[in-house]
N, C-alpha and C. Protein backbone atom coordinates (compact mmCIF):
# COMPACT_ATOMS: atom_id res chain seq x y z
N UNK A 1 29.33 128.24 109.71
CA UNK A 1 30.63 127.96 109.16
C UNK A 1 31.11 126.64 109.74
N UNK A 2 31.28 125.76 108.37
CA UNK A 2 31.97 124.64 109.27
C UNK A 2 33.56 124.66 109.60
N UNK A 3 33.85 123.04 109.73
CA UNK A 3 35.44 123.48 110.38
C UNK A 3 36.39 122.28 109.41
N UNK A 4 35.68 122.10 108.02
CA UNK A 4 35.96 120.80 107.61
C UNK A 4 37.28 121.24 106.61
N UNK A 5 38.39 120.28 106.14
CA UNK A 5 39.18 121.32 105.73
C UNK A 5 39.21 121.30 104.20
N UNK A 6 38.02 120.56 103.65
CA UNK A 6 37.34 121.06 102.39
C UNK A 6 36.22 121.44 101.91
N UNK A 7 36.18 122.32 100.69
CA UNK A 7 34.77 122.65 100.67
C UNK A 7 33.69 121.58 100.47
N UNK A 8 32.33 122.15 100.74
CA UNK A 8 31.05 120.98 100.81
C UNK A 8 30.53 120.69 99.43
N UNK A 9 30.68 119.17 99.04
CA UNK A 9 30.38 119.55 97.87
C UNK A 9 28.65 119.24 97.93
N UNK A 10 28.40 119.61 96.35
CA UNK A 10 29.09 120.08 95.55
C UNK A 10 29.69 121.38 95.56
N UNK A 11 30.56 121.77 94.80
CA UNK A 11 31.45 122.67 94.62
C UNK A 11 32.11 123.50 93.77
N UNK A 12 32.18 124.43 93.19
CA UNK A 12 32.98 124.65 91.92
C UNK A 12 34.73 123.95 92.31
N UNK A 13 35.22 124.07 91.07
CA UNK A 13 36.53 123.63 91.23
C UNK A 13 37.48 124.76 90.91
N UNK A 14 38.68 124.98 91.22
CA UNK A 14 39.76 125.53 90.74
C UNK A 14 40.84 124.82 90.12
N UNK A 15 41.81 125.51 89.24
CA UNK A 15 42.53 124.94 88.31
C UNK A 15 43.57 125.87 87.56
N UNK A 16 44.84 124.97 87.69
CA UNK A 16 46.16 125.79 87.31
C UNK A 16 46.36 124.99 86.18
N UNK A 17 47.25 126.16 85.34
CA UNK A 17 47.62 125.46 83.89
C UNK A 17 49.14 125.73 84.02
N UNK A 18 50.22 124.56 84.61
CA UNK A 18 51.23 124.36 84.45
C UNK A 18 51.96 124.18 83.34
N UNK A 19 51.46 123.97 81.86
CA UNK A 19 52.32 124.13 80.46
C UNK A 19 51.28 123.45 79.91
N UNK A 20 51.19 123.48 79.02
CA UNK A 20 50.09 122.66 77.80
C UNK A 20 49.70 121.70 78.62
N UNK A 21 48.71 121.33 78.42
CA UNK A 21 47.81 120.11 78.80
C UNK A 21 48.05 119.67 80.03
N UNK A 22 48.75 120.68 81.04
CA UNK A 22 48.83 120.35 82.43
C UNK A 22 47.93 120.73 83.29
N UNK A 23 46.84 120.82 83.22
CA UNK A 23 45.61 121.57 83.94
C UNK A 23 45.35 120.44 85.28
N UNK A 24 45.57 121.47 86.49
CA UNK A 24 45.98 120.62 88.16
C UNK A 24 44.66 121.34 88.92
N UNK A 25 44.07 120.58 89.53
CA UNK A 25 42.57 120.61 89.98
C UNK A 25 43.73 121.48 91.49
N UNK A 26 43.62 122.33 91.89
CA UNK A 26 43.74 123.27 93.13
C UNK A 26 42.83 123.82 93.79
N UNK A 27 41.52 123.17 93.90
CA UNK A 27 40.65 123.76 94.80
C UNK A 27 41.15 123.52 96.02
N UNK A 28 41.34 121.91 96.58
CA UNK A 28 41.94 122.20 97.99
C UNK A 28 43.57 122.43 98.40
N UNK A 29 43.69 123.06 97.81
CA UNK A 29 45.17 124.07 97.62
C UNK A 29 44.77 125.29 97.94
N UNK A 30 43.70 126.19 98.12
CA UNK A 30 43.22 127.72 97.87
C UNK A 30 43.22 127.81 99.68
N UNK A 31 43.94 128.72 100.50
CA UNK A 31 44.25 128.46 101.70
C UNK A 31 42.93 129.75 102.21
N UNK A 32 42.19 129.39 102.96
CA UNK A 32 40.90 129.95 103.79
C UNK A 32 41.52 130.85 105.17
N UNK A 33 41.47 131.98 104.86
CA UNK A 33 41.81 132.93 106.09
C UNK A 33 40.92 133.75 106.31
N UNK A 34 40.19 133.29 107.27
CA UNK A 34 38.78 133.88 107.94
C UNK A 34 39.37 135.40 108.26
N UNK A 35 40.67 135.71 109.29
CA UNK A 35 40.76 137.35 109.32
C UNK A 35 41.00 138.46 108.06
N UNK A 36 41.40 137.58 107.08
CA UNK A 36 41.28 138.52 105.71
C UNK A 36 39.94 138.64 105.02
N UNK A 37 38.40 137.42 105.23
CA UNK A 37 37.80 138.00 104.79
C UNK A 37 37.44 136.86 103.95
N UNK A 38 38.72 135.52 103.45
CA UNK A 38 38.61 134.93 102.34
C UNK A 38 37.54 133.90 102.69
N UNK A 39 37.26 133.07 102.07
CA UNK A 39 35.61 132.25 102.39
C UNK A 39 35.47 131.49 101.59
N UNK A 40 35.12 130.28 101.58
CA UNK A 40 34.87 129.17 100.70
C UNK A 40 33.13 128.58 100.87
N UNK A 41 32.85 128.43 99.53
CA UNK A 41 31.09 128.09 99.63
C UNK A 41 30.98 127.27 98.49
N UNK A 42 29.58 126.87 98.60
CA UNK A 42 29.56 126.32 97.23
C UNK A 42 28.92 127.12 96.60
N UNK A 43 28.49 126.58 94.99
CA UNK A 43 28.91 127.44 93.68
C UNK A 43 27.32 127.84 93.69
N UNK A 44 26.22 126.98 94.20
CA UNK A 44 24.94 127.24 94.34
C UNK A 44 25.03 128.66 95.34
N UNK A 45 25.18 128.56 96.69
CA UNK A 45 25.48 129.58 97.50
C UNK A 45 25.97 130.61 96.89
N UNK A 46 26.96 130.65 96.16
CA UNK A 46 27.56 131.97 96.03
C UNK A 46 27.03 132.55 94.85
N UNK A 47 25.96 131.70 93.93
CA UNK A 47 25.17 132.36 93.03
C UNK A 47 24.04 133.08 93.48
N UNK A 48 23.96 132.32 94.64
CA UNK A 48 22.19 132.79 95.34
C UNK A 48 22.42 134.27 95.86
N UNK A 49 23.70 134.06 96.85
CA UNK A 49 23.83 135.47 97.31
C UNK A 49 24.63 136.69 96.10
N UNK A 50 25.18 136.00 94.84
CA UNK A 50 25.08 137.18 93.85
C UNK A 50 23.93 137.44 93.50
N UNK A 51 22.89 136.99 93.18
CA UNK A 51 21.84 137.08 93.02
C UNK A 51 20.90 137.77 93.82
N UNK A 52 21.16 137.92 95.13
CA UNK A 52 20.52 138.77 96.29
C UNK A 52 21.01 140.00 95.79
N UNK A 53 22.57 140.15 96.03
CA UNK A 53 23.34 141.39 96.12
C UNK A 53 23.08 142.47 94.56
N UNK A 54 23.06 141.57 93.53
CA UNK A 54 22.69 142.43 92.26
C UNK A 54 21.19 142.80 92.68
N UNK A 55 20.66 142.51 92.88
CA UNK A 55 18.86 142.69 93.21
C UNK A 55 18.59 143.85 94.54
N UNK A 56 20.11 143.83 95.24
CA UNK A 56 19.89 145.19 96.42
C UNK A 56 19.53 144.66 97.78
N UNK A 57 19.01 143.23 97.63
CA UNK A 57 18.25 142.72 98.94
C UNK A 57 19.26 143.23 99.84
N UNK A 58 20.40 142.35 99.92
CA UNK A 58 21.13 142.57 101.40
C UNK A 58 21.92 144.23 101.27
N UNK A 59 21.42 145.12 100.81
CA UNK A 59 22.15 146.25 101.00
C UNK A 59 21.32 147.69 101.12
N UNK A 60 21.57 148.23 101.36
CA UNK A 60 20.88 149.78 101.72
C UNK A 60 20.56 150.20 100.38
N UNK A 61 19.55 151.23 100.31
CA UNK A 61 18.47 151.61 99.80
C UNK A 61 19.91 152.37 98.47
N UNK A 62 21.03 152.39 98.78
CA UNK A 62 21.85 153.41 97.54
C UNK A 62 22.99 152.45 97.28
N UNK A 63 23.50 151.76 98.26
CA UNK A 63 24.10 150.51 98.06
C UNK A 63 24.71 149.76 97.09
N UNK A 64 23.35 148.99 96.04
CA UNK A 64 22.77 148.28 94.96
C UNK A 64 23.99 149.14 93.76
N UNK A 65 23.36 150.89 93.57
CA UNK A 65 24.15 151.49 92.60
C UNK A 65 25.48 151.78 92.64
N UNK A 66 25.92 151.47 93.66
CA UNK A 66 27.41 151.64 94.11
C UNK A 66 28.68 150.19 93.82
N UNK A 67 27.73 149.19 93.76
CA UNK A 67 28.26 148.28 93.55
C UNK A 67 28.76 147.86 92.04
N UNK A 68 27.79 148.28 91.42
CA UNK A 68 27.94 148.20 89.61
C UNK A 68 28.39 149.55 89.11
N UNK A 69 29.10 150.42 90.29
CA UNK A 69 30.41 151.48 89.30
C UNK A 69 31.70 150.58 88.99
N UNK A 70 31.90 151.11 87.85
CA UNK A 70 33.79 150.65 87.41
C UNK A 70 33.89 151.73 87.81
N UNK A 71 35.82 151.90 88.52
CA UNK A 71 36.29 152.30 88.72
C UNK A 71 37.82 152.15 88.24
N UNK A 72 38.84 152.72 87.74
CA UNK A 72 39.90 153.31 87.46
C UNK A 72 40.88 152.26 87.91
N UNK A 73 41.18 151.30 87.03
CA UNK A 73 42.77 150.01 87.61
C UNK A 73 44.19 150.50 87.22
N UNK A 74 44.56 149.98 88.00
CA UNK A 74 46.53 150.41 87.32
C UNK A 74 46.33 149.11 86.33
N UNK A 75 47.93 149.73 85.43
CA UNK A 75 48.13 148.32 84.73
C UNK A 75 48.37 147.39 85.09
N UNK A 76 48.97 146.96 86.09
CA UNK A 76 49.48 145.97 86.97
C UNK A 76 47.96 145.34 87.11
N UNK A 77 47.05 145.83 87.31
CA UNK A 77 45.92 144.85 87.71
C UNK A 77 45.23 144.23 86.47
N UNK A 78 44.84 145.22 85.32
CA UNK A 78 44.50 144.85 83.88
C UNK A 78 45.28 143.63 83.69
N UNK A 79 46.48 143.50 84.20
CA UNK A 79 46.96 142.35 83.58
C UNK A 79 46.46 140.60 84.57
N UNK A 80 45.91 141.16 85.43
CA UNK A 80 45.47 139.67 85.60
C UNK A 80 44.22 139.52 85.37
């Protein structure tokens, strides 16, 4: 983990749509809090390790099937 206070690129980007045709690049706006968990990588990285995780590598032998249940949202969440 580095200590740099943006991500390495390359990078995916993030992006807010403030009213028609206002689309505002906010990737280094997205605030990184290591005790919650949150994490910034690049877009290669975080394909590779979806790519592990759908495949079961990094997880226990029952793991893998646990990950691809849906489970039950309030409406409040459907809506984002």
């Amino acid at each position: 983990m580095g200590t740099a206070p943006t991500p390495p690129r390359p990078h995916a980007h993030a992006y807010q749509l403030f009213g028609p045709a206002s689309r505002v690049d906010v990737t280094d706006q997205i605030p990184v809090d290591h005790e919650n968990l949150s994490w910034v990588t690049t877009a290669r990285d975080a394909n590779r390790f979806q790519r592990a995780l759908l495949a079961g590598r990094p997880l226990s032998a029952r793991q893998p099937a646990e990950t691809k249940q849906t489970v039950p949202v309030s409406a409040e969440v459907k809506q984002l």
